[in-house]
PDB file of N, CA and C in Angstrom:
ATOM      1  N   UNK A   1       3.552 -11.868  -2.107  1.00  0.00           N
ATOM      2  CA  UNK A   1       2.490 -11.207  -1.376  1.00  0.00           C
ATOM      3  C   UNK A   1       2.999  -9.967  -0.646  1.00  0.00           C
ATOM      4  N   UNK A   2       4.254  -9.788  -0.029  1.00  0.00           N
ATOM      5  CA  UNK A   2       4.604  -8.764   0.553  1.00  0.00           C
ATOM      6  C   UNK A   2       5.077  -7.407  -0.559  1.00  0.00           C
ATOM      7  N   UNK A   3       5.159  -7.574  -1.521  1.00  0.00           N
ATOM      8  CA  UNK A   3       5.104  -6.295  -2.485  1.00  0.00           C
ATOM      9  C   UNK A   3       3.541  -5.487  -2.929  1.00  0.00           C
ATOM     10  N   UNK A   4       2.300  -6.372  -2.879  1.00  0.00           N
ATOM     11  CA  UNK A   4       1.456  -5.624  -2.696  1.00  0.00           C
ATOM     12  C   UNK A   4       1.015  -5.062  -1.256  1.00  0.00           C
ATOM     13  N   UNK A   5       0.831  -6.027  -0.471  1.00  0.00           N
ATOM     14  CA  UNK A   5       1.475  -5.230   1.410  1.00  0.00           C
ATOM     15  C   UNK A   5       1.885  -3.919   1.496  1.00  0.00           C
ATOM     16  N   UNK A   6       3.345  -4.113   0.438  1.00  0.00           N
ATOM     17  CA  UNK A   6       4.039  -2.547   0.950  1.00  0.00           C
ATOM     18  C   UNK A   6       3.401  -1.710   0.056  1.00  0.00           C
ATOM     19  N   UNK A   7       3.087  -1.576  -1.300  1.00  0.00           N
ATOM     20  CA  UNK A   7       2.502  -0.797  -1.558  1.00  0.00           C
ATOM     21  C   UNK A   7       1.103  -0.235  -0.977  1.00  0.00           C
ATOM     22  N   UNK A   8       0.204  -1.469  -0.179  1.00  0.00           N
ATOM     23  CA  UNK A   8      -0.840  -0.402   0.797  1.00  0.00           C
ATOM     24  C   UNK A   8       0.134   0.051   1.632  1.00  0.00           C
ATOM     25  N   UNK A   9       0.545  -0.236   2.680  1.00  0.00           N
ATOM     26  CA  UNK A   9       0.915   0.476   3.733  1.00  0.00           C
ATOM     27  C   UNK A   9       1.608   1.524   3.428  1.00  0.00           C
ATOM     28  N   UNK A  10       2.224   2.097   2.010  1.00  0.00           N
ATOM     29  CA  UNK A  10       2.973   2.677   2.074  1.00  0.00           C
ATOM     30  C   UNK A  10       1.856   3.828   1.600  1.00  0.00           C
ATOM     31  N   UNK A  11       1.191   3.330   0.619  1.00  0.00           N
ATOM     32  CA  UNK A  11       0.060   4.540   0.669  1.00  0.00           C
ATOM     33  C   UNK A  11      -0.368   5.108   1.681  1.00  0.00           C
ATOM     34  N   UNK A  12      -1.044   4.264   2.631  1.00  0.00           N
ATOM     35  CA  UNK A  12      -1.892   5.000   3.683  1.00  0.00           C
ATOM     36  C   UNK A  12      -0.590   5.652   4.899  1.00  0.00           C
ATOM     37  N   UNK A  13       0.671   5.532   4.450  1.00  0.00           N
ATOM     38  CA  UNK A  13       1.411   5.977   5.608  1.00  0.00           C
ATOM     39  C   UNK A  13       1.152   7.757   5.313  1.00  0.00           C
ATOM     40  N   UNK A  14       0.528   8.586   4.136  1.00  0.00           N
ATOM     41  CA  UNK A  14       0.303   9.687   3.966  1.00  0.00           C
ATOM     42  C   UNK A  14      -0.942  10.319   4.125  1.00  0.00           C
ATOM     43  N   UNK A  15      -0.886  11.822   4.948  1.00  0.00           N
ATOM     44  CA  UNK A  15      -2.181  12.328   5.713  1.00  0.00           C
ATOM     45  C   UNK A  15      -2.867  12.549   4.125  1.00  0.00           C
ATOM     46  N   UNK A  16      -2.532  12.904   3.627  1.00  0.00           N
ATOM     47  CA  UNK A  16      -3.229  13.418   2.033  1.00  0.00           C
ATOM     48  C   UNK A  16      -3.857  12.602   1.443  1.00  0.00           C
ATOM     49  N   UNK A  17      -3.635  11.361   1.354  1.00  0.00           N
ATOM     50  CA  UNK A  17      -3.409  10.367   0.775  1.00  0.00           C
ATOM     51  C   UNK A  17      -4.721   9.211   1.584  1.00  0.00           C
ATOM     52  N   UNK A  18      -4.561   9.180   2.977  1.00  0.00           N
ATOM     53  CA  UNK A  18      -5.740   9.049   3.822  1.00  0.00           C
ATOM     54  C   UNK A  18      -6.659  10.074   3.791  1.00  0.00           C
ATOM     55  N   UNK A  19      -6.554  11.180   3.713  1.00  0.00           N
ATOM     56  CA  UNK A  19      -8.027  12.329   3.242  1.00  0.00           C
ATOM     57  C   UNK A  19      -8.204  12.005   2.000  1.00  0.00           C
ATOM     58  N   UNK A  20      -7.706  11.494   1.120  1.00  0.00           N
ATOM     59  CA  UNK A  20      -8.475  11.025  -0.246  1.00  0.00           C
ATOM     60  C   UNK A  20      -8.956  10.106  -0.212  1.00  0.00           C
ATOM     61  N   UNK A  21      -8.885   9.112   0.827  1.00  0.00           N
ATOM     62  CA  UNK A  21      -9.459   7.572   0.562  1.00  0.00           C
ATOM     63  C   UNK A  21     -11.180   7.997   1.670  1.00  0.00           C
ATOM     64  N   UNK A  22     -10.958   9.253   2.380  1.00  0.00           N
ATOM     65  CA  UNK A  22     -11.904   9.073   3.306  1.00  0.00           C
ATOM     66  C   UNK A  22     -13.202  10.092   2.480  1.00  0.00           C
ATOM     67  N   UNK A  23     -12.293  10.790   1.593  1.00  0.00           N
ATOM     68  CA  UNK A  23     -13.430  12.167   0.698  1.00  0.00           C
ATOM     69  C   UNK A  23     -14.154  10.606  -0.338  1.00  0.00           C
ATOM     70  N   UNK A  24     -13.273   9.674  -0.862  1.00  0.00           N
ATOM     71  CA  UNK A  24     -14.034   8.715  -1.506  1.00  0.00           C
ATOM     72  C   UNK A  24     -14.440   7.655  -1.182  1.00  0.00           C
ATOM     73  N   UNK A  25     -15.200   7.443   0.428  1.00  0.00           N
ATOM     74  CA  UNK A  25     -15.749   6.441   1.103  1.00  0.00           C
ATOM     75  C   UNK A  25     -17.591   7.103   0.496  1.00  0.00           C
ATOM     76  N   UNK A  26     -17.322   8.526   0.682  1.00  0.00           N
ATOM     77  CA  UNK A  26     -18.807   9.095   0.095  1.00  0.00           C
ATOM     78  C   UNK A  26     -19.069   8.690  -1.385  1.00  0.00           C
ATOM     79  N   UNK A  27     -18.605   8.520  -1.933  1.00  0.00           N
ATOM     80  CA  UNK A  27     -18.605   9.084  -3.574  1.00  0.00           C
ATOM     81  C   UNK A  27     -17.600   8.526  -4.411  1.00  0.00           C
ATOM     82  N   UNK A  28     -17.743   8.599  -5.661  1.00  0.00           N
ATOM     83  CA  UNK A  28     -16.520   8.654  -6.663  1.00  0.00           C
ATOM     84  C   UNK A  28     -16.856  10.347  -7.148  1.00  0.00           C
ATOM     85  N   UNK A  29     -14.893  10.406  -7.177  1.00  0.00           N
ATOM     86  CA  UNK A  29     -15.205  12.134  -7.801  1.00  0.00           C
ATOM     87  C   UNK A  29     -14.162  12.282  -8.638  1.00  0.00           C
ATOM     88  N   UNK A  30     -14.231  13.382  -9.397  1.00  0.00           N
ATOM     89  CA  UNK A  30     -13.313  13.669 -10.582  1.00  0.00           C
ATOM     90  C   UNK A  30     -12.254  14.410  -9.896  1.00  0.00           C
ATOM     91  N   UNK A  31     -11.400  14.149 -10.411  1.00  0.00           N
ATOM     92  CA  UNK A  31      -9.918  14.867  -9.996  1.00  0.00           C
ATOM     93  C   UNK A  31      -9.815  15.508  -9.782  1.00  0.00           C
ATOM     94  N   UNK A  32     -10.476  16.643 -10.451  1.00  0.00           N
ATOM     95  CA  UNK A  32     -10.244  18.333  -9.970  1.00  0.00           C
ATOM     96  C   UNK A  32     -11.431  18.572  -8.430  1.00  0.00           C
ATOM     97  N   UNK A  33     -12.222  17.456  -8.536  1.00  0.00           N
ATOM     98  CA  UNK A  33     -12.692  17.956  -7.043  1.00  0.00           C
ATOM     99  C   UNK A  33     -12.077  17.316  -6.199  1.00  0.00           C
ATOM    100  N   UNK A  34     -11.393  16.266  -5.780  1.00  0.00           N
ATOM    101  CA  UNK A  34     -10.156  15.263  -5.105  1.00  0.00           C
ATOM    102  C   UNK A  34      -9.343  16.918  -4.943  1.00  0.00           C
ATOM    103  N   UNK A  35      -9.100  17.285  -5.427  1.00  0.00           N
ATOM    104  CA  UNK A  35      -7.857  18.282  -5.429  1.00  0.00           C
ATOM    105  C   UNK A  35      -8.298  19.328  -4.658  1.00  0.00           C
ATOM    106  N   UNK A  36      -9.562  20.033  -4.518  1.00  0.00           N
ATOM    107  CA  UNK A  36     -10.057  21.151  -4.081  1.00  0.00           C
ATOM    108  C   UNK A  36      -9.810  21.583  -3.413  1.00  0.00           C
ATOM    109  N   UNK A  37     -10.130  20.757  -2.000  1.00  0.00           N
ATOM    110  CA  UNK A  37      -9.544  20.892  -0.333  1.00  0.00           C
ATOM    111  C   UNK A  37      -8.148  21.081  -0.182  1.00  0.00           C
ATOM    112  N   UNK A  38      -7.374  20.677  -1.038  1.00  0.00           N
ATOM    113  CA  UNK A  38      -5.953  20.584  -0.510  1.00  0.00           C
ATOM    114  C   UNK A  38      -5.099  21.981  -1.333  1.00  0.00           C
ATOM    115  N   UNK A  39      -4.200  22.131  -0.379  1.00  0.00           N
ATOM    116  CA  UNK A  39      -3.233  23.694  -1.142  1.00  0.00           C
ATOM    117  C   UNK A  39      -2.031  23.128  -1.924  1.00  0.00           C
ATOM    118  N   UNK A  40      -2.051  22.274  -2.396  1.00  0.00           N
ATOM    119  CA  UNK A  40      -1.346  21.781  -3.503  1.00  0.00           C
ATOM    120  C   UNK A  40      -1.557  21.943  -5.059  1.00  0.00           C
ATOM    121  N   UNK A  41      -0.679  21.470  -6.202  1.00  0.00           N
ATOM    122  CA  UNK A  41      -0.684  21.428  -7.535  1.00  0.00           C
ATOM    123  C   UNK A  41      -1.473  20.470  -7.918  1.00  0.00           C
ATOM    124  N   UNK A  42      -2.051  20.583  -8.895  1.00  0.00           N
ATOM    125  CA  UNK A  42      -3.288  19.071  -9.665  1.00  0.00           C
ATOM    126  C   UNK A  42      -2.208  18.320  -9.558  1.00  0.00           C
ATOM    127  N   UNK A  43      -0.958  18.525 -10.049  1.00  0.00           N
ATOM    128  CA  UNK A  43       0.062  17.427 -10.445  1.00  0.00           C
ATOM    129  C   UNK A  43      -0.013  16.643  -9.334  1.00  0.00           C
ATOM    130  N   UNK A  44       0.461  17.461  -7.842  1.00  0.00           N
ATOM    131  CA  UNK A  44       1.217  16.824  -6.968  1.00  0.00           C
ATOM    132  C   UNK A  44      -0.215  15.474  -6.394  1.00  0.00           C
ATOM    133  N   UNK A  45      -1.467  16.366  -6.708  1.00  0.00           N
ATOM    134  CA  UNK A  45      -3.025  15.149  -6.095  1.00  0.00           C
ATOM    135  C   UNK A  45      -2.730  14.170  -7.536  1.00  0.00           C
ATOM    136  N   UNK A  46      -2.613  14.434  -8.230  1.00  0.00           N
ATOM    137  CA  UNK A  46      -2.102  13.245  -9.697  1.00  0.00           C
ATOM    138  C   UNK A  46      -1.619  12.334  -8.909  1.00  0.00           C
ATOM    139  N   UNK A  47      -0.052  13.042  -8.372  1.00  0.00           N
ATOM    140  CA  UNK A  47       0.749  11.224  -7.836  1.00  0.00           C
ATOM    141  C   UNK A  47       0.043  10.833  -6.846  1.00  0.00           C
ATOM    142  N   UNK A  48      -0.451  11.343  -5.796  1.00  0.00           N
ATOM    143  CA  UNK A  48      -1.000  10.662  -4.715  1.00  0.00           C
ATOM    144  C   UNK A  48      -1.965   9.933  -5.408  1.00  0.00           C
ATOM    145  N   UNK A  49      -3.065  10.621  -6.420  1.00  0.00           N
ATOM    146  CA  UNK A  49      -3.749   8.980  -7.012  1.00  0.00           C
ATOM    147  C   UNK A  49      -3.038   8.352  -7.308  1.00  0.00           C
ATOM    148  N   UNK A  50      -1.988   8.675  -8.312  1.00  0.00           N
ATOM    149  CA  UNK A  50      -0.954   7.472  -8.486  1.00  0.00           C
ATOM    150  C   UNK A  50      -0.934   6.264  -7.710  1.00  0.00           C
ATOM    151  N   UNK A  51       0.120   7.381  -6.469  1.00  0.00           N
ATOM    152  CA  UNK A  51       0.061   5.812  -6.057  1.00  0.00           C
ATOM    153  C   UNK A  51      -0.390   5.338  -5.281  1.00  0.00           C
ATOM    154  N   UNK A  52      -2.239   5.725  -4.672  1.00  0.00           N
ATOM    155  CA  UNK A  52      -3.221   4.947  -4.080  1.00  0.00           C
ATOM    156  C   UNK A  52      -3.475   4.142  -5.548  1.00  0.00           C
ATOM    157  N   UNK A  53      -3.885   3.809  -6.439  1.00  0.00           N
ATOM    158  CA  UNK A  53      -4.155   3.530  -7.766  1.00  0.00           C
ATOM    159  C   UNK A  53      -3.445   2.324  -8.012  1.00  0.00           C
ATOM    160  N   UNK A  54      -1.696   2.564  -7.858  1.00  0.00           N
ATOM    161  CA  UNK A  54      -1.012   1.617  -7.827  1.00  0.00           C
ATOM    162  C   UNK A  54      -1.293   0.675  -6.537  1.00  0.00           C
ATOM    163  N   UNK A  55      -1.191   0.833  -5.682  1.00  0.00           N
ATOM    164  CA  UNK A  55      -1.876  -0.111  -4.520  1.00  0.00           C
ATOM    165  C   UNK A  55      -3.276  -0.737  -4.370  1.00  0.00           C
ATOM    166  N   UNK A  56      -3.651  -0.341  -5.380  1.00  0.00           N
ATOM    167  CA  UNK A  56      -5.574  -0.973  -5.688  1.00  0.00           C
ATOM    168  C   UNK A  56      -5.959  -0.379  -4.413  1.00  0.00           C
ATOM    169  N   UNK A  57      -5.918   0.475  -3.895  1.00  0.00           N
ATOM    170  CA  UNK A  57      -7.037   1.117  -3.139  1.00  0.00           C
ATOM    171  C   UNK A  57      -8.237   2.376  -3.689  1.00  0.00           C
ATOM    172  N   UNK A  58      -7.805   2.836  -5.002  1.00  0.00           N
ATOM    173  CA  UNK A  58      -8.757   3.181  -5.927  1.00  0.00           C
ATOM    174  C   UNK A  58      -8.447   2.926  -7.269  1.00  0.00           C
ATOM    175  N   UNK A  59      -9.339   3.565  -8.158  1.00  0.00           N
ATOM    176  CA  UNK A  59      -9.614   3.365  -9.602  1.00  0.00           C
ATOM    177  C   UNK A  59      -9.566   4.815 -10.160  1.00  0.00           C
ATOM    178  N   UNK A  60      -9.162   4.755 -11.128  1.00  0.00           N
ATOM    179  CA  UNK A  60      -9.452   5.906 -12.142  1.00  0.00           C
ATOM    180  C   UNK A  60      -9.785   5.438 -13.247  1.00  0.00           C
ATOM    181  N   UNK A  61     -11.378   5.904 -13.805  1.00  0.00           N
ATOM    182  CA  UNK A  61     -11.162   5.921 -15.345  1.00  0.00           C
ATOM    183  C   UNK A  61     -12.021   7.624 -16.080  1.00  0.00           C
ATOM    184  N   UNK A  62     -11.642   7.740 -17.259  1.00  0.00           N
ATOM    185  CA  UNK A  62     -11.760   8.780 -17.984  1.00  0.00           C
ATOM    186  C   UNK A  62     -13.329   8.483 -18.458  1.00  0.00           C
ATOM    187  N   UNK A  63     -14.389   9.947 -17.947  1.00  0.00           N
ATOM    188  CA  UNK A  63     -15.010   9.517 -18.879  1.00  0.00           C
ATOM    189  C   UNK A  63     -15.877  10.846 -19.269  1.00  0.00           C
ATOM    190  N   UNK A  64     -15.639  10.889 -20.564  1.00  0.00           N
ATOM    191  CA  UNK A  64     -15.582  11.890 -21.302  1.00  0.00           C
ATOM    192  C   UNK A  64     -14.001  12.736 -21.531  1.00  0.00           C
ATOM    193  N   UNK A  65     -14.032  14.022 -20.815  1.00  0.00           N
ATOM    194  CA  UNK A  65     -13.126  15.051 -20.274  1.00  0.00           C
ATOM    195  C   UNK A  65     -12.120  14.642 -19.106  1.00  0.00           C
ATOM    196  N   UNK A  66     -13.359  14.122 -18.365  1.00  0.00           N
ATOM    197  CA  UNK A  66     -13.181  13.897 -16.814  1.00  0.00           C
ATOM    198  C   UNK A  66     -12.519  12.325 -16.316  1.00  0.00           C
ATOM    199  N   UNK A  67     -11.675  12.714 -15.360  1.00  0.00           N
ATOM    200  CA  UNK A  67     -11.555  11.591 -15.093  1.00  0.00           C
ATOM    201  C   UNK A  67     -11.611  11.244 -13.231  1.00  0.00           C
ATOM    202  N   UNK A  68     -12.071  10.219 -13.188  1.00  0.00           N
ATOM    203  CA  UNK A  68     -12.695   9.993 -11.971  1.00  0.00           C
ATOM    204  C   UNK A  68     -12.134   8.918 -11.037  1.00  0.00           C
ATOM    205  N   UNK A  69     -12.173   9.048  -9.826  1.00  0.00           N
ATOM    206  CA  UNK A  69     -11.387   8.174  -8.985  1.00  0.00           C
ATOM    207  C   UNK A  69     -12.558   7.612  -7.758  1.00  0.00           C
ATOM    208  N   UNK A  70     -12.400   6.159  -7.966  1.00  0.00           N
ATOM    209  CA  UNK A  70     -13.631   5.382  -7.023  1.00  0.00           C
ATOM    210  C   UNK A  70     -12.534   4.270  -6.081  1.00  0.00           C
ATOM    211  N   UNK A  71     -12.939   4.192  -4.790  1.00  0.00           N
ATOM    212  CA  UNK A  71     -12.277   3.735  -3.609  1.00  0.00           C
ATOM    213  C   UNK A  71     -12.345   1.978  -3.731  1.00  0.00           C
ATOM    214  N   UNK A  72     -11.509   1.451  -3.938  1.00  0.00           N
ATOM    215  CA  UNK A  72     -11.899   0.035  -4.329  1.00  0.00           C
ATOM    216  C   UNK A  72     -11.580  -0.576  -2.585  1.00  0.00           C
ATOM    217  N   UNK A  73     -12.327  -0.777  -2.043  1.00  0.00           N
ATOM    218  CA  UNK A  73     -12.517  -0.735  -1.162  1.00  0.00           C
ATOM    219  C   UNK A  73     -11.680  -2.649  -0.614  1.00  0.00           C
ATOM    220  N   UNK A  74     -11.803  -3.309  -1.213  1.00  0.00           N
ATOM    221  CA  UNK A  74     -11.603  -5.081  -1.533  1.00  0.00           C
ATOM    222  C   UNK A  74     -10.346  -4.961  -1.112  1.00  0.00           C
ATOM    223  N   UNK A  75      -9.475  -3.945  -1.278  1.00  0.00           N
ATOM    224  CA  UNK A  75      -7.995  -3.886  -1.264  1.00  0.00           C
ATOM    225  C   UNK A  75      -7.338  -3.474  -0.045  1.00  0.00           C
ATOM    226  N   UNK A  76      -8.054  -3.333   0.993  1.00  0.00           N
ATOM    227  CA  UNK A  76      -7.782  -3.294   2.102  1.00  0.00           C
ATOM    228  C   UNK A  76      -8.076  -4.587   3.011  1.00  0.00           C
ATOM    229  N   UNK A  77      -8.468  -5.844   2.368  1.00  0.00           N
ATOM    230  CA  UNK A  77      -8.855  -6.980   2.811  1.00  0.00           C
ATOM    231  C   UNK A  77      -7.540  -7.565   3.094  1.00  0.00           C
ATOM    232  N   UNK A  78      -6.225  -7.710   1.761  1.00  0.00           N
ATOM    233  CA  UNK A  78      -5.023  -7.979   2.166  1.00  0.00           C
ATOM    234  C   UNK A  78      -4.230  -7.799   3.898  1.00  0.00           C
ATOM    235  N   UNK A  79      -4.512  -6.677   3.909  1.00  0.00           N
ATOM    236  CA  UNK A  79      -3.707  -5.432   4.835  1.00  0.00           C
ATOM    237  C   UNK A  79      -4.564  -5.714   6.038  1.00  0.00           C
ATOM    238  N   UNK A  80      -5.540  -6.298   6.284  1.00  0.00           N
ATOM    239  CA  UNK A  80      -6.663  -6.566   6.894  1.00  0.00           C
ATOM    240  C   UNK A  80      -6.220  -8.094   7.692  1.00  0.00           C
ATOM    241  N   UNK A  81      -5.947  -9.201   6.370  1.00  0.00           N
ATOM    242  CA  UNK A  81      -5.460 -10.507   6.702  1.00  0.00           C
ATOM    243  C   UNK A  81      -4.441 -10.636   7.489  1.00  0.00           C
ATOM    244  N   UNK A  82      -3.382  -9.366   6.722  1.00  0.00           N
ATOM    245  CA  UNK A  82      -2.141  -9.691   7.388  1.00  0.00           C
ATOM    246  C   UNK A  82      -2.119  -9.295   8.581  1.00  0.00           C
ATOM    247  N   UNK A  83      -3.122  -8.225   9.402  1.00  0.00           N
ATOM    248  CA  UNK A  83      -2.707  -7.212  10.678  1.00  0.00           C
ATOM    249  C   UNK A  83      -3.499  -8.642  11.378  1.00  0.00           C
ATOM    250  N   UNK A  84      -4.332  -9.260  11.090  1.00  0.00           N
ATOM    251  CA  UNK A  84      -5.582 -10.709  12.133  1.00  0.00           C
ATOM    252  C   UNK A  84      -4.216 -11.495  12.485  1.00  0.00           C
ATOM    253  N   UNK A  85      -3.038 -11.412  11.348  1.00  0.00           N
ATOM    254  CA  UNK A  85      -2.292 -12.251  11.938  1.00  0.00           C
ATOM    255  C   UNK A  85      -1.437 -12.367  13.531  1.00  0.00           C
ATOM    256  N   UNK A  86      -1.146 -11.168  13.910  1.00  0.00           N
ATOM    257  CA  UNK A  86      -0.567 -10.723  15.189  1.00  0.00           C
ATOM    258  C   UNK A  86      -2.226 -11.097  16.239  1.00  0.00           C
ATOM    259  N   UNK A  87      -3.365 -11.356  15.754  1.00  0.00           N
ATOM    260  CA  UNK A  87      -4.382 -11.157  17.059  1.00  0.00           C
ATOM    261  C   UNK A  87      -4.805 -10.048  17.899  1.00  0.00           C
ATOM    262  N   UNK A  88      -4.316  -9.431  17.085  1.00  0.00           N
ATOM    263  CA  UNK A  88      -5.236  -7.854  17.712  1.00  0.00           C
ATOM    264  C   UNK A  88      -5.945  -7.310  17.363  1.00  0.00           C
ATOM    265  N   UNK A  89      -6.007  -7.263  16.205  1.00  0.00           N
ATOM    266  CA  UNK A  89      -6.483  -6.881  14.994  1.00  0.00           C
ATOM    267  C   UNK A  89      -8.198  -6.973  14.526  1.00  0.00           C
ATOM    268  N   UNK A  90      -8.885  -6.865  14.172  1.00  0.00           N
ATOM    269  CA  UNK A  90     -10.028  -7.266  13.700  1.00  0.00           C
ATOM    270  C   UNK A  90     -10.335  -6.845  12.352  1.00  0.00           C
ATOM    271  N   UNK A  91     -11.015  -7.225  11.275  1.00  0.00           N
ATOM    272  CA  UNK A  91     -11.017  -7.371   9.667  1.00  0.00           C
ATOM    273  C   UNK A  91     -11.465  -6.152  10.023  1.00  0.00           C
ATOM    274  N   UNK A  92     -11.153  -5.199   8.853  1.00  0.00           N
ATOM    275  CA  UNK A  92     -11.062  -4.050   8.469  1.00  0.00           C
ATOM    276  C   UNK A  92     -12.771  -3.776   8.270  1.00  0.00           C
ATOM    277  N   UNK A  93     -13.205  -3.107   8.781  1.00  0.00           N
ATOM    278  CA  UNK A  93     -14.701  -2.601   8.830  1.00  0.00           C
ATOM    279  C   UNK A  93     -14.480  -0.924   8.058  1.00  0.00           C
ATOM    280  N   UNK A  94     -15.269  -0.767   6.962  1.00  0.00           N
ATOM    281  CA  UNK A  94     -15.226   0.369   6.321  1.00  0.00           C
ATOM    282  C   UNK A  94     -15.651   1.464   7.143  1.00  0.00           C
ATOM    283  N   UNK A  95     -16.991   1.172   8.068  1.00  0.00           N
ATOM    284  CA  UNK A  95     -17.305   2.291   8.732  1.00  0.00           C
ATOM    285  C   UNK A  95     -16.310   2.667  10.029  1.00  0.00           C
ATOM    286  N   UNK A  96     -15.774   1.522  10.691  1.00  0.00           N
ATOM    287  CA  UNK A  96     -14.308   1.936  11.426  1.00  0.00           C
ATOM    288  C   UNK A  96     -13.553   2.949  10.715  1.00  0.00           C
ATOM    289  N   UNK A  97     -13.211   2.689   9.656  1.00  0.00           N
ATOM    290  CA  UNK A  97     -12.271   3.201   8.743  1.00  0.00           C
ATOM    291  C   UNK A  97     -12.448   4.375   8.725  1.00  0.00           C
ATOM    292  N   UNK A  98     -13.461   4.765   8.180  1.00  0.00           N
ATOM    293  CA  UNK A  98     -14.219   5.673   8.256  1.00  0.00           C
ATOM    294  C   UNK A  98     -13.766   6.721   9.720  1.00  0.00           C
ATOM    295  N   UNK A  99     -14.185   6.251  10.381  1.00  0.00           N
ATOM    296  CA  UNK A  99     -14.059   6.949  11.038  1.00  0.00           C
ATOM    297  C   UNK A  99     -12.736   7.157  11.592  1.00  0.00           C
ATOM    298  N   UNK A 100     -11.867   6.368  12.061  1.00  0.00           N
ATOM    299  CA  UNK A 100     -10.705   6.399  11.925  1.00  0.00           C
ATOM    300  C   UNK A 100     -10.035   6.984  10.807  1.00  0.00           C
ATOM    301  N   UNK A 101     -10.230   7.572   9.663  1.00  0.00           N
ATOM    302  CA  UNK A 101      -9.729   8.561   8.861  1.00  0.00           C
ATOM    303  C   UNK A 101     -10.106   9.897   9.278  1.00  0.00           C
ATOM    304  N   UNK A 102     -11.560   9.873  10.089  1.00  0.00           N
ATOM    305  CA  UNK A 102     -11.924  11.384  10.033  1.00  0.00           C
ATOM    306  C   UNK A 102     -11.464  11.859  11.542  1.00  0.00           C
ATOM    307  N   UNK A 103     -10.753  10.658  12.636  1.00  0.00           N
ATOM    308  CA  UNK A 103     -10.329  11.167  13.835  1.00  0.00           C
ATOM    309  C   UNK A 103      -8.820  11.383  13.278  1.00  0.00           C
ATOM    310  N   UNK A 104      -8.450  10.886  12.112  1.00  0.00           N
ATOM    311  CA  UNK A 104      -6.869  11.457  11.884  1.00  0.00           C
ATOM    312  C   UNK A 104      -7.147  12.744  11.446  1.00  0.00           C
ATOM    313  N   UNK A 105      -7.490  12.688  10.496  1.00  0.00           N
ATOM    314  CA  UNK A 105      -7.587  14.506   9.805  1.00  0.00           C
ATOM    315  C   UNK A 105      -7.946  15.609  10.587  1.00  0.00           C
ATOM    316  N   UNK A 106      -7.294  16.817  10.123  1.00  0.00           N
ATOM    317  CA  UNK A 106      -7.954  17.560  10.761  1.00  0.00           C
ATOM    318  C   UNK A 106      -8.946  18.250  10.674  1.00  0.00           C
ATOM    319  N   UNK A 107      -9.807  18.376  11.511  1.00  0.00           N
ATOM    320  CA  UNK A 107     -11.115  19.007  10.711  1.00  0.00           C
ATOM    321  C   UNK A 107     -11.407  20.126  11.968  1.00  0.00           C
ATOM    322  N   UNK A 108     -12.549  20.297  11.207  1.00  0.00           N
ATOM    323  CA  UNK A 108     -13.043  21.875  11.924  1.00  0.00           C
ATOM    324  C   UNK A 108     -13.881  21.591  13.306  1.00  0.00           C
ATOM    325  N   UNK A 109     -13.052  22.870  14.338  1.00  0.00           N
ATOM    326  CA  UNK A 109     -13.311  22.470  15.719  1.00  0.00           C
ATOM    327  C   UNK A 109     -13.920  23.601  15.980  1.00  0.00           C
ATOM    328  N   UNK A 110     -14.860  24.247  15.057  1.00  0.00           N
ATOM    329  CA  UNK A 110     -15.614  25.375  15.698  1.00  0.00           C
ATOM    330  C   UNK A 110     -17.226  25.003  16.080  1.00  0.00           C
ATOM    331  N   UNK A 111     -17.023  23.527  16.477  1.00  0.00           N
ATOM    332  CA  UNK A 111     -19.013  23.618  16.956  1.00  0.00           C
ATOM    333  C   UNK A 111     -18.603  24.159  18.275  1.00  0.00           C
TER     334      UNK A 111
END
C-alpha cells in the first residue's frame, strides 16, 4: 500500500502538476489545452501527465487525433484514508480541494 501512497504524494508535491489536477476538476481536456497556460514544452506537460497518470489521479485516452486527460478523482480516497489516520484530517472533499488548489496557485490579483 505505501508504493501507491508515494506515488500520490509525490505527484501532488508539484505546483504544475496541482494546476493540472485543478484546470481538470472543470472538465476533461486534450493535451494541447492542459499545456496552454504553462511556459513549458508539450513534452515536459507529457511527463507531468505521466506521472499524475501513473498515480491514478487522471486518465488519458486517445480519441481520434486527440488525446485527453480526465481527473479520476477516487484516487485521492487512499491519500485521504491514510492522512484520517493521524486525526486531523478530514476525507478529502473535492470542493475543499478545489479550492485549496486555487489558494495555492497563483492567480490574478488585479480585481
Amino acid at each position: 500500500m505505501a508504493q501507491p501512497l508515494d506515488l500520490v504524494f509525490s505527484a501532488l508535491s508539484d505546483p504544475t502538476r496541482r494546476a493540472i489536477l485543478a484546470m481538470l476538476l472543470e472538465d476533461d481536456m486534450a493535451v494541447t489545452d492542459v499545456a496552454d497556460p504553462f511556459e513549458m514544452s508539450l513534452a515536459a506537460i507529457s511527463k507531468h501527465l505521466g506521472i499524475l497518470e501513473r498515480a491514478g489521479l487522471i486518465s488519458q485516452e486517445r480519441r481520434g487525433r486527440v488525446k485527453w486527460c480526465k481527473l479520476e478523482p477516487g484516487a485521492l480516497k487512499p491519500a485521504s484514508v491514510w492522512m484520517q489516520g493521524f486525526g486531523q484530517f478530514e476525507p478529502v472533499n473535492l470542493d475543499a480541494f478545489e479550492r485549496f488548489l486555487q489558494a495555492e496557485l497563483p492567480g490574478d490579483d488585479a480585481d
